[in-house]
N, C-alpha and C. Protein backbone atom coordinates (compact mmCIF):
# COMPACT_ATOMS: atom_id res chain seq x y z
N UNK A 1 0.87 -1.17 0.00
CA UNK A 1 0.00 0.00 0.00
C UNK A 1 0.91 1.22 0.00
N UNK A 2 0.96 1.61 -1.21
CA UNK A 2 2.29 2.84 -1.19
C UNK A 2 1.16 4.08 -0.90
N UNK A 3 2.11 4.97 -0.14
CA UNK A 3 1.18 6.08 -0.24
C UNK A 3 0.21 6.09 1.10
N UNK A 4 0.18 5.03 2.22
CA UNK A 4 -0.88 4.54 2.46
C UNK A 4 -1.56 5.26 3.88
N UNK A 5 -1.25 6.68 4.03
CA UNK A 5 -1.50 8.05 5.28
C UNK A 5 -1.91 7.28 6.24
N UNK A 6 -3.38 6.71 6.45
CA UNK A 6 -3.47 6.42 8.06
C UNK A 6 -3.48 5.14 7.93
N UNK A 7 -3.88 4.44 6.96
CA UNK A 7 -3.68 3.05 6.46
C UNK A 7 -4.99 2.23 6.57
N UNK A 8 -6.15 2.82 6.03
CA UNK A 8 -7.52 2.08 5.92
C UNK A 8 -7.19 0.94 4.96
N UNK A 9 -6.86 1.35 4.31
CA UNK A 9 -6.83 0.47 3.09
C UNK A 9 -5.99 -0.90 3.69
N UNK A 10 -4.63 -0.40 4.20
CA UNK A 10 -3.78 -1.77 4.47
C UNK A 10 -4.62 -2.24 5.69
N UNK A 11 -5.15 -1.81 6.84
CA UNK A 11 -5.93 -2.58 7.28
C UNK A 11 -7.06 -3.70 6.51
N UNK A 12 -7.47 -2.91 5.55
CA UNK A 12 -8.44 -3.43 5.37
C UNK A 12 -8.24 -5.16 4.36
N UNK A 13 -7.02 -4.44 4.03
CA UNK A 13 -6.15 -5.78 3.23
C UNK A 13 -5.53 -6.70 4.14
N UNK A 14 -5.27 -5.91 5.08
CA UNK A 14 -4.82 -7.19 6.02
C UNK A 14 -6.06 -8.08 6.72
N UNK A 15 -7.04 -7.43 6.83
CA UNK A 15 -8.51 -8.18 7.72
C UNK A 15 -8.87 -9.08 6.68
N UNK A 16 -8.26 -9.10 5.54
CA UNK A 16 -9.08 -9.82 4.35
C UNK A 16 -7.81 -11.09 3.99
N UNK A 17 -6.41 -10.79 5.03
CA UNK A 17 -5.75 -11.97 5.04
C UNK A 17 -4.53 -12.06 4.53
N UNK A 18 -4.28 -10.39 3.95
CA UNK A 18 -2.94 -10.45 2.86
C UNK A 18 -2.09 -9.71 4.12
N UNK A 19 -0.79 -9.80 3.76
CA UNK A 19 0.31 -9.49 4.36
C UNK A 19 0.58 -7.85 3.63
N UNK A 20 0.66 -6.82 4.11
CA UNK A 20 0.24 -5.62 3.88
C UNK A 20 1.92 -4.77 4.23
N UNK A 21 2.93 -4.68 3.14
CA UNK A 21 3.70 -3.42 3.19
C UNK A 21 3.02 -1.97 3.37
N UNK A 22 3.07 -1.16 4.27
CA UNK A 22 2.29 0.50 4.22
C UNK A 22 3.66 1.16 4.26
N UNK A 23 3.75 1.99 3.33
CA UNK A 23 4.61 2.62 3.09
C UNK A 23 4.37 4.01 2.88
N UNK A 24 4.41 5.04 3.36
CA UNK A 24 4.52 6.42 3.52
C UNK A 24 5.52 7.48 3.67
N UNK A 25 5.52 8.45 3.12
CA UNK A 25 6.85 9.29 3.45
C UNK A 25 6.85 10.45 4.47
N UNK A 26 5.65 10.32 5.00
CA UNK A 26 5.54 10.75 6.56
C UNK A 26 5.91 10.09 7.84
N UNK A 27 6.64 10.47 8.77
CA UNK A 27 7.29 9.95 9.45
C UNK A 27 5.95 9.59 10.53
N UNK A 28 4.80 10.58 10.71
CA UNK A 28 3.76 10.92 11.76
C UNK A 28 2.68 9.80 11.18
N UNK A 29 2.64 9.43 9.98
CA UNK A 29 1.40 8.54 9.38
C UNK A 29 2.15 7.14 9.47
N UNK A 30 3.45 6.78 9.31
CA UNK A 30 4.48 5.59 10.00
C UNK A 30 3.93 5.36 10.89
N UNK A 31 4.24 5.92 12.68
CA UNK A 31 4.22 6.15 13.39
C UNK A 31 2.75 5.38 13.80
N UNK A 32 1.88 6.16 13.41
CA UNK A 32 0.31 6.14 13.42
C UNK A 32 -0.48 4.97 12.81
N UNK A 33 0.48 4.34 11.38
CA UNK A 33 -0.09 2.96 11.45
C UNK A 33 0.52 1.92 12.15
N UNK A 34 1.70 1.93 13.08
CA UNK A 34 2.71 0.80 13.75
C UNK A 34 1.55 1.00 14.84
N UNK A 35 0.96 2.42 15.67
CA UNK A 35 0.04 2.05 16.53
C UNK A 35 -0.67 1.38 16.58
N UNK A 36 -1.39 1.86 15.38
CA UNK A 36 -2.79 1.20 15.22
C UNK A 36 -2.52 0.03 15.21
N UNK A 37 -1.73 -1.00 14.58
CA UNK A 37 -1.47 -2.10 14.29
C UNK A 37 -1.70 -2.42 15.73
N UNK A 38 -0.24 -2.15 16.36
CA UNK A 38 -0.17 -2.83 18.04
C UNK A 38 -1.31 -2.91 18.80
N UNK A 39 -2.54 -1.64 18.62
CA UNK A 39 -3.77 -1.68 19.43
C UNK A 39 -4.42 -2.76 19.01
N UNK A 40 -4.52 -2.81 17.69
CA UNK A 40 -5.20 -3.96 17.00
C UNK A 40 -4.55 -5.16 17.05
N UNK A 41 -3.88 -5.70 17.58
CA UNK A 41 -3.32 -6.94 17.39
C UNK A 41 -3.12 -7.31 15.64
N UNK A 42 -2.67 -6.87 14.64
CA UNK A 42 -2.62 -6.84 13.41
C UNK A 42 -1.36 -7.35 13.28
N UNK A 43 -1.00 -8.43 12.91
CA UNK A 43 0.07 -8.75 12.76
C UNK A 43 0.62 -8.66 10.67
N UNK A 44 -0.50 -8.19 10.08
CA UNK A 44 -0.02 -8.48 8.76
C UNK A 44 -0.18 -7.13 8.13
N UNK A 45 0.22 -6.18 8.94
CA UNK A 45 0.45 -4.80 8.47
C UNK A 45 2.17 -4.34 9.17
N UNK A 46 2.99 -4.30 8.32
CA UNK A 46 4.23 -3.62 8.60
C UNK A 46 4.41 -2.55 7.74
N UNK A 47 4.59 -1.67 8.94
CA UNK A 47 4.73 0.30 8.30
C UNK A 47 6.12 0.66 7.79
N UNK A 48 6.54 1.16 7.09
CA UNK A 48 7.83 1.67 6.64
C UNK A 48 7.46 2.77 6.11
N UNK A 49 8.62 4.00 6.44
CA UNK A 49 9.15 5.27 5.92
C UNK A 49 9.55 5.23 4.74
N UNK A 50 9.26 5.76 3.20
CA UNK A 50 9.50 5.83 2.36
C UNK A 50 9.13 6.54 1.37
N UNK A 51 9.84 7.08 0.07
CA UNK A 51 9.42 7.66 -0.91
C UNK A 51 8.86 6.99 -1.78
N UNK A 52 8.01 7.45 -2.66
CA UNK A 52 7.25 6.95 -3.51
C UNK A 52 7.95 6.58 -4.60
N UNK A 53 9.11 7.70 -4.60
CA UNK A 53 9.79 7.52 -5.92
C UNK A 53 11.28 6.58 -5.47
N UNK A 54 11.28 6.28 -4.45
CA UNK A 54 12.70 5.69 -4.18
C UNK A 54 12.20 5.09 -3.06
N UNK A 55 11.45 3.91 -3.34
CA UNK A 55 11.17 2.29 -2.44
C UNK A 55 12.06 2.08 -1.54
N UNK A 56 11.89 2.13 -0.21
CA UNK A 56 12.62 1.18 0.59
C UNK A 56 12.46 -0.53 0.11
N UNK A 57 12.23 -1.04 -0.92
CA UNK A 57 11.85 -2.14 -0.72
C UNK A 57 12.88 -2.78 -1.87
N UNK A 58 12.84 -3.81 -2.07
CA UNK A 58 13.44 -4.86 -2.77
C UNK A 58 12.67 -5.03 -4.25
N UNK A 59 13.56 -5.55 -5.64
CA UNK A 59 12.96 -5.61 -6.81
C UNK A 59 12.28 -6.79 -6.36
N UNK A 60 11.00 -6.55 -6.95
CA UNK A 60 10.49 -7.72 -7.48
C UNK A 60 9.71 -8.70 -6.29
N UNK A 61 9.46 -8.13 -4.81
CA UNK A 61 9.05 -8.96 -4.07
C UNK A 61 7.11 -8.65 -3.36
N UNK A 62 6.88 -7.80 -4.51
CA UNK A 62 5.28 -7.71 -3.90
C UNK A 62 4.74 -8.50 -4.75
N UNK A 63 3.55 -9.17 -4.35
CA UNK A 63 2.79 -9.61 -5.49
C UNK A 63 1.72 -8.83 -6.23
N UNK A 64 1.48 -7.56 -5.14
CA UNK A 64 0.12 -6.81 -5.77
C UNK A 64 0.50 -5.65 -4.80
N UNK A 65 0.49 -4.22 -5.57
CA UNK A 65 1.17 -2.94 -5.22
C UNK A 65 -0.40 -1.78 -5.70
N UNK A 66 -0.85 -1.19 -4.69
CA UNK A 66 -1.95 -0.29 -4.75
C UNK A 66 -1.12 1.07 -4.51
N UNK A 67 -1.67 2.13 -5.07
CA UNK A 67 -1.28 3.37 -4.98
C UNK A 67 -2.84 4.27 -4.98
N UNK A 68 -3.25 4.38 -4.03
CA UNK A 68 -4.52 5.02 -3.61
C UNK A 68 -4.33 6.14 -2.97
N UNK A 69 -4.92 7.29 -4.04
CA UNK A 69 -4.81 8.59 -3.81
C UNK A 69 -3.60 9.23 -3.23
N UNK A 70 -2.47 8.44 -3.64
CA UNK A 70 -1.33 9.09 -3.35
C UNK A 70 -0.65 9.53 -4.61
N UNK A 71 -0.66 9.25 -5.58
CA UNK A 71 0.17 9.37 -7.13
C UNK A 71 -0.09 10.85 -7.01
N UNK A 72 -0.51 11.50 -6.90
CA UNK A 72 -1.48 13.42 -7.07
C UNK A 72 -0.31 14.29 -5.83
N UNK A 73 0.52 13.20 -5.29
CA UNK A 73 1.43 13.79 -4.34
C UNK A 73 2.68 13.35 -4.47
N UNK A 74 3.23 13.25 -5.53
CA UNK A 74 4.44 12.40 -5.95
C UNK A 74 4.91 13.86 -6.98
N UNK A 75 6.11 14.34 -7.15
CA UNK A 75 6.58 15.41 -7.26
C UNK A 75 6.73 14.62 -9.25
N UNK A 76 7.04 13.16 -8.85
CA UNK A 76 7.60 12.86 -10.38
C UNK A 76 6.75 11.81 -10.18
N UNK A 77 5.55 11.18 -10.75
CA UNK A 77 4.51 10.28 -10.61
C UNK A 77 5.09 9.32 -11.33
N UNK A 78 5.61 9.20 -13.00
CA UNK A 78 6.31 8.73 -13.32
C UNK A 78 7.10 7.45 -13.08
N UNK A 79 8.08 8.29 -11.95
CA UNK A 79 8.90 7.41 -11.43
C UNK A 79 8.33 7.00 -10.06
N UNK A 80 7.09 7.31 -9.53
CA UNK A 80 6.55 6.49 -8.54
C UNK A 80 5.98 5.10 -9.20
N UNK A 81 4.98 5.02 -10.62
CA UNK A 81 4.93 3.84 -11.08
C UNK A 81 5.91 2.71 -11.15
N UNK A 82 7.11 4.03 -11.98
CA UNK A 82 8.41 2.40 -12.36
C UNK A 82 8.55 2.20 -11.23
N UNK A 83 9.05 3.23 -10.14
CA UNK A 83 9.17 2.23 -8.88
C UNK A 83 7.95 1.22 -8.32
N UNK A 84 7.30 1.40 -8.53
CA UNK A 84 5.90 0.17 -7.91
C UNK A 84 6.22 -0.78 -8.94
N UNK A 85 6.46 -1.14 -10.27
CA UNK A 85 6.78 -1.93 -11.00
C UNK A 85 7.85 -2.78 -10.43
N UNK A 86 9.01 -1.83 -10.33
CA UNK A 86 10.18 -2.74 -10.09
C UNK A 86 9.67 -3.43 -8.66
N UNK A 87 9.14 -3.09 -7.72
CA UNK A 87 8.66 -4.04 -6.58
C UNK A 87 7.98 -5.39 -7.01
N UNK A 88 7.17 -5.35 -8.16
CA UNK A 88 6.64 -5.85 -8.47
C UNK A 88 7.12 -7.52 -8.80
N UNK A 89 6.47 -8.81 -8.57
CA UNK A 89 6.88 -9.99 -8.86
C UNK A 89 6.30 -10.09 -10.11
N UNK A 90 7.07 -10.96 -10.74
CA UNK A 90 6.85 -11.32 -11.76
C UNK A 90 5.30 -12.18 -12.11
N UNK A 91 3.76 -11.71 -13.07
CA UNK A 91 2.72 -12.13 -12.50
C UNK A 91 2.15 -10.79 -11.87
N UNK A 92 2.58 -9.98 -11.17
CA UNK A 92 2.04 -9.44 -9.75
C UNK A 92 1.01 -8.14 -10.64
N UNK A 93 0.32 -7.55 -9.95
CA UNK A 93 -0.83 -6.37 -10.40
C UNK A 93 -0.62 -5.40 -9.44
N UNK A 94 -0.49 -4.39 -10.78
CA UNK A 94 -0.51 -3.14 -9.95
C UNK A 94 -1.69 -2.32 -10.51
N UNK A 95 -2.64 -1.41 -9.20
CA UNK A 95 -3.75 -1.05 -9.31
C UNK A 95 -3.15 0.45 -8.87
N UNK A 96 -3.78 2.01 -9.40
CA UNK A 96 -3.57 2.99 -8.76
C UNK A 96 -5.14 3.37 -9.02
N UNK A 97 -5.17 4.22 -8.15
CA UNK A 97 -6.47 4.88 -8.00
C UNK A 97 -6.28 6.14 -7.92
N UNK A 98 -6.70 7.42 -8.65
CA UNK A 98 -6.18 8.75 -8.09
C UNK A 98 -7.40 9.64 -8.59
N UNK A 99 -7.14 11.16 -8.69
CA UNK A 99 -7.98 11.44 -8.99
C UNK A 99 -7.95 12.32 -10.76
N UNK A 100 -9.01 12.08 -11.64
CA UNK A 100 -9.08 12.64 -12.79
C UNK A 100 -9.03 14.21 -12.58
N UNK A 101 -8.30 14.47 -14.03
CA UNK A 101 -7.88 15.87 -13.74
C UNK A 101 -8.87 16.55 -13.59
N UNK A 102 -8.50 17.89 -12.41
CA UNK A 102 -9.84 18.84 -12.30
C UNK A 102 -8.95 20.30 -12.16
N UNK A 103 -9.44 21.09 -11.69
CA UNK A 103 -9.13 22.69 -12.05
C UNK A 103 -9.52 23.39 -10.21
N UNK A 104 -9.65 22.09 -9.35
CA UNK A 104 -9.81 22.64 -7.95
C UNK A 104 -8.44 22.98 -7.18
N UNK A 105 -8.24 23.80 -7.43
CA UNK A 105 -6.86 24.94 -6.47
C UNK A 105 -6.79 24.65 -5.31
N UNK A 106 -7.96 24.75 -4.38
CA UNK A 106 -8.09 24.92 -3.00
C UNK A 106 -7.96 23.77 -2.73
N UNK A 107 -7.47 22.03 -3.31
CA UNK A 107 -6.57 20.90 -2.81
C UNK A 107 -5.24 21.03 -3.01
N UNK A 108 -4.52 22.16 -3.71
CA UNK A 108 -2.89 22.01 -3.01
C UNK A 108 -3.09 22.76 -1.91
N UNK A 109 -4.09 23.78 -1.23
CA UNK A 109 -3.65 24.45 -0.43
C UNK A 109 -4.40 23.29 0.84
N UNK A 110 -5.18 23.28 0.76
CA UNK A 110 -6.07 22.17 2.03
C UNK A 110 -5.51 20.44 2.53
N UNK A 111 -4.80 19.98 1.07
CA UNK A 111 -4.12 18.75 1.21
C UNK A 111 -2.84 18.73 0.60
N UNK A 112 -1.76 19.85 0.31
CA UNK A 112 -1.16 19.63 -0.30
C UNK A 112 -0.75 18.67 -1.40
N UNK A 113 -1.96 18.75 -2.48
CA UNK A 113 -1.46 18.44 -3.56
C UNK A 113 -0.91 18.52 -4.61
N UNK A 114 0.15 17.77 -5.35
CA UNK A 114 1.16 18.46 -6.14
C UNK A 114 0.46 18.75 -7.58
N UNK A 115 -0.10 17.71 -7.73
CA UNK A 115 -0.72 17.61 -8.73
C UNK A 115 -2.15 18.01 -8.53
N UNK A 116 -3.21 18.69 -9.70
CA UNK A 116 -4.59 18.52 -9.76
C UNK A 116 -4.88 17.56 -10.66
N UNK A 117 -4.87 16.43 -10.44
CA UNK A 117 -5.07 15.10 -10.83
C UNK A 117 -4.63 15.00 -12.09
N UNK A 118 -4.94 13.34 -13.02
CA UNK A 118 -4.31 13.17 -13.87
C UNK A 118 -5.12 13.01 -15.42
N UNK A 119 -4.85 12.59 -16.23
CA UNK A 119 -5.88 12.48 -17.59
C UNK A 119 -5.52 11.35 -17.52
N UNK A 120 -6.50 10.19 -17.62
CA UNK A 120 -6.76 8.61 -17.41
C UNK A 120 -5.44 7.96 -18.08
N UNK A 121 -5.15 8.80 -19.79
CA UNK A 121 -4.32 8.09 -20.96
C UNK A 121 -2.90 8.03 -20.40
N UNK A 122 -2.95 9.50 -19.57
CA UNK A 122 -1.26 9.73 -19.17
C UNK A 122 -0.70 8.71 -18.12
N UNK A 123 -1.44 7.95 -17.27
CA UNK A 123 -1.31 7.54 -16.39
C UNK A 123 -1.34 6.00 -17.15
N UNK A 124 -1.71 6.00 -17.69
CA UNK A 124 -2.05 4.67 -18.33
C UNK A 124 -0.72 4.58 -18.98
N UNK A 125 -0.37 5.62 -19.99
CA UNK A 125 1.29 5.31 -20.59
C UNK A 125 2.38 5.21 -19.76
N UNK A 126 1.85 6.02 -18.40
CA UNK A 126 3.60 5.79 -17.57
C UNK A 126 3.47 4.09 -16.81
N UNK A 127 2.20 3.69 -16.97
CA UNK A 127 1.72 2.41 -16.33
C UNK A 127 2.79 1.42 -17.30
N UNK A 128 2.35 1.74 -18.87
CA UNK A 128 2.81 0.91 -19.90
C UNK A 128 4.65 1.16 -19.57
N UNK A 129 4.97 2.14 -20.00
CA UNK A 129 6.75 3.08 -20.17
C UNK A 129 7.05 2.11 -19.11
N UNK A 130 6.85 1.36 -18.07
CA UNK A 130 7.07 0.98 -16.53
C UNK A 130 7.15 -0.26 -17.13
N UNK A 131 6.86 -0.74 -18.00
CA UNK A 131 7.18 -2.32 -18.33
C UNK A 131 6.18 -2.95 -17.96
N UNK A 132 4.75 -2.49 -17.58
CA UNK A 132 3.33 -3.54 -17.14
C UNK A 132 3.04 -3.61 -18.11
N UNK A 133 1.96 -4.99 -18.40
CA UNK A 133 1.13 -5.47 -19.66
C UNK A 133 -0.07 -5.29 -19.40
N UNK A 134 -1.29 -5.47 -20.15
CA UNK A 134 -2.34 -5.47 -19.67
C UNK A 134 -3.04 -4.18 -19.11
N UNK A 135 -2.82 -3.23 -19.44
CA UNK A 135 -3.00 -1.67 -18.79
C UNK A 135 -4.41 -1.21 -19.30
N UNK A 136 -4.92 -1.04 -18.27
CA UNK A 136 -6.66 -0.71 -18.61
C UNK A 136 -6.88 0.66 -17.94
N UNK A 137 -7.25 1.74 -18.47
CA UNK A 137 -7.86 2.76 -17.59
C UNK A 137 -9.03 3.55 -17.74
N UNK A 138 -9.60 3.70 -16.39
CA UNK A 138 -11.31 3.65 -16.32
C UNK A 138 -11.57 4.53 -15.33
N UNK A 139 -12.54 5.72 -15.90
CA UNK A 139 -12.75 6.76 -14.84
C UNK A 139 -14.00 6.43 -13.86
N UNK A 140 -14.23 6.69 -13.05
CA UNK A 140 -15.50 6.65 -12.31
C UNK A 140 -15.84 8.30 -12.11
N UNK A 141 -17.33 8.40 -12.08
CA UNK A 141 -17.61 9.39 -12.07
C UNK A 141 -17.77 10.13 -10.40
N UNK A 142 -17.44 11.39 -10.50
CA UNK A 142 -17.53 12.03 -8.43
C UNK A 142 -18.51 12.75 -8.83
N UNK A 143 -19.96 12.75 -8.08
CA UNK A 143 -20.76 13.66 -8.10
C UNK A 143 -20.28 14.88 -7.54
N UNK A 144 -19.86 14.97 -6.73
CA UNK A 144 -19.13 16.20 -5.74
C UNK A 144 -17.74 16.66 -5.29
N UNK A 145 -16.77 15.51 -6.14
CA UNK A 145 -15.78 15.51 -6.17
C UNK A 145 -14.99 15.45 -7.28
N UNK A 146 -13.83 15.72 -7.26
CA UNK A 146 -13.15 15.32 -9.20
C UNK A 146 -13.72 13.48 -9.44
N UNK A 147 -13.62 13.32 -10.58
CA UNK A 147 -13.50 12.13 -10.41
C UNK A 147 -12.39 11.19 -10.07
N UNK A 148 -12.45 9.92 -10.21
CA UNK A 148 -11.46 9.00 -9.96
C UNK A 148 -11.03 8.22 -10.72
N UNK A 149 -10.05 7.87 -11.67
CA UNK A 149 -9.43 7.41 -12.47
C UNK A 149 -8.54 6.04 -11.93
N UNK A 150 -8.80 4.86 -12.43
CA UNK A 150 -8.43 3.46 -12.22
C UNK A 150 -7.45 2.81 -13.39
N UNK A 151 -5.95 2.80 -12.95
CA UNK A 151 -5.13 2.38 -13.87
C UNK A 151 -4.99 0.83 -13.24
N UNK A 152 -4.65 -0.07 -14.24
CA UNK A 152 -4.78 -1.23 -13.74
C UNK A 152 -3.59 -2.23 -14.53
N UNK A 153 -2.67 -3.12 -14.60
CA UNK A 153 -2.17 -3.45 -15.06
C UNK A 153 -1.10 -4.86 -14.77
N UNK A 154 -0.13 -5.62 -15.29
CA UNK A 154 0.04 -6.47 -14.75
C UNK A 154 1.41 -6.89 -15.47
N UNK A 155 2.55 -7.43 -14.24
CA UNK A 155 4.18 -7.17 -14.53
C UNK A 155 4.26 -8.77 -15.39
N UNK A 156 3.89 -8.97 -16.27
CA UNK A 156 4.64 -10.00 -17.39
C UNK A 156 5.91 -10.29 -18.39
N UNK A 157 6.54 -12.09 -17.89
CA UNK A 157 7.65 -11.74 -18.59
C UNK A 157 7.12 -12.04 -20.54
N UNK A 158 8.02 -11.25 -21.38
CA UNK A 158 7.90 -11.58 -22.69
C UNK A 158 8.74 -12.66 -22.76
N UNK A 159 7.63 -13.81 -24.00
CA UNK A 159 8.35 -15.12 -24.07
C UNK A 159 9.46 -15.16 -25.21
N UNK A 160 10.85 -14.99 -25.41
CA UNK A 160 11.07 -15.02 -26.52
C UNK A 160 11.30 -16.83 -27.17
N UNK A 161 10.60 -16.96 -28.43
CA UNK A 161 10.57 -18.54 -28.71
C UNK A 161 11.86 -18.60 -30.23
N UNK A 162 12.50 -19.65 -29.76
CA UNK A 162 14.22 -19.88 -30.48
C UNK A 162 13.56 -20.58 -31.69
């Protein structure tokens, strides 16, 4: 769960049985999911300090890498994908969720965001440029919010046949 602030999500992946990397580059949202964990007796959520664009983690050892509503805070988004790629096992799916581009100002100042979201295609090519196969992207509509844009994709090796 890159990106993953208070860590609903990796909880929620861990209650469902998966072994949950949360990775954040806040030291205070770290901090805040190692609690929560310990209150909760959660043993399949481990928090780590990290950049989006420069993984504490190892090539190639997640099987499935989410980036939820964090890509819109990545200075070079880009290279937050290849990096979620290179984590990536061979097989493994990577899902981002963020938000479709909008023209609302008052989220860099209220959430510091770097970005005002993305255009579905662009996100979809740095998905592809990253070496994933299979790259699908699909907006959902926000009645009251920007919308939300779903890149989806999956780290396959090419077969070459002699």
């Amino acid at each position: 769960d890159l990106g993953c602030g208070e860590g609903a999500l990796s909880f929620l992946l861990a209650g469902a049985g998966a072994k949950v990397t949360a990775v954040d580059s806040s030291r205070a949202m770290v901090d805040y999911v190692q609690r929560k964990a310990r209150e909760r007796k959660e043993t399949g959520v481990k928090a780590v300090l990290g950049d989006l664009e420069e993984l504490p983690l190892g090539d190639g050892g997640m099987d499935f890498v989410i980036l939820s509503q964090a890509l819109h805070h990545a200075a070079r988004p880009e290279a937050a994908i290849a990096e979620a790629a290179r984590v990536l096992a061979q097989n493994g799916a990577l899902v981002i969720l963020d938000l479709n581009r909008h023209e609302r100002e008052e989220m860099r100042r209220e959430f510091g965001d770097y970005w005002l979201g993305f255009e579905p295609e662009q996100v979809a090519r740095w998905t592809r440029d990253a070496g994933m196969s299979e790259v699908r992207a699909e907006t959902l509509a926000g009645e009251h919010k920007p919308d939300i844009i779903i890149v989806t994709g999956h780290k396959t090796v090419k077969r070459i046949s002699k």
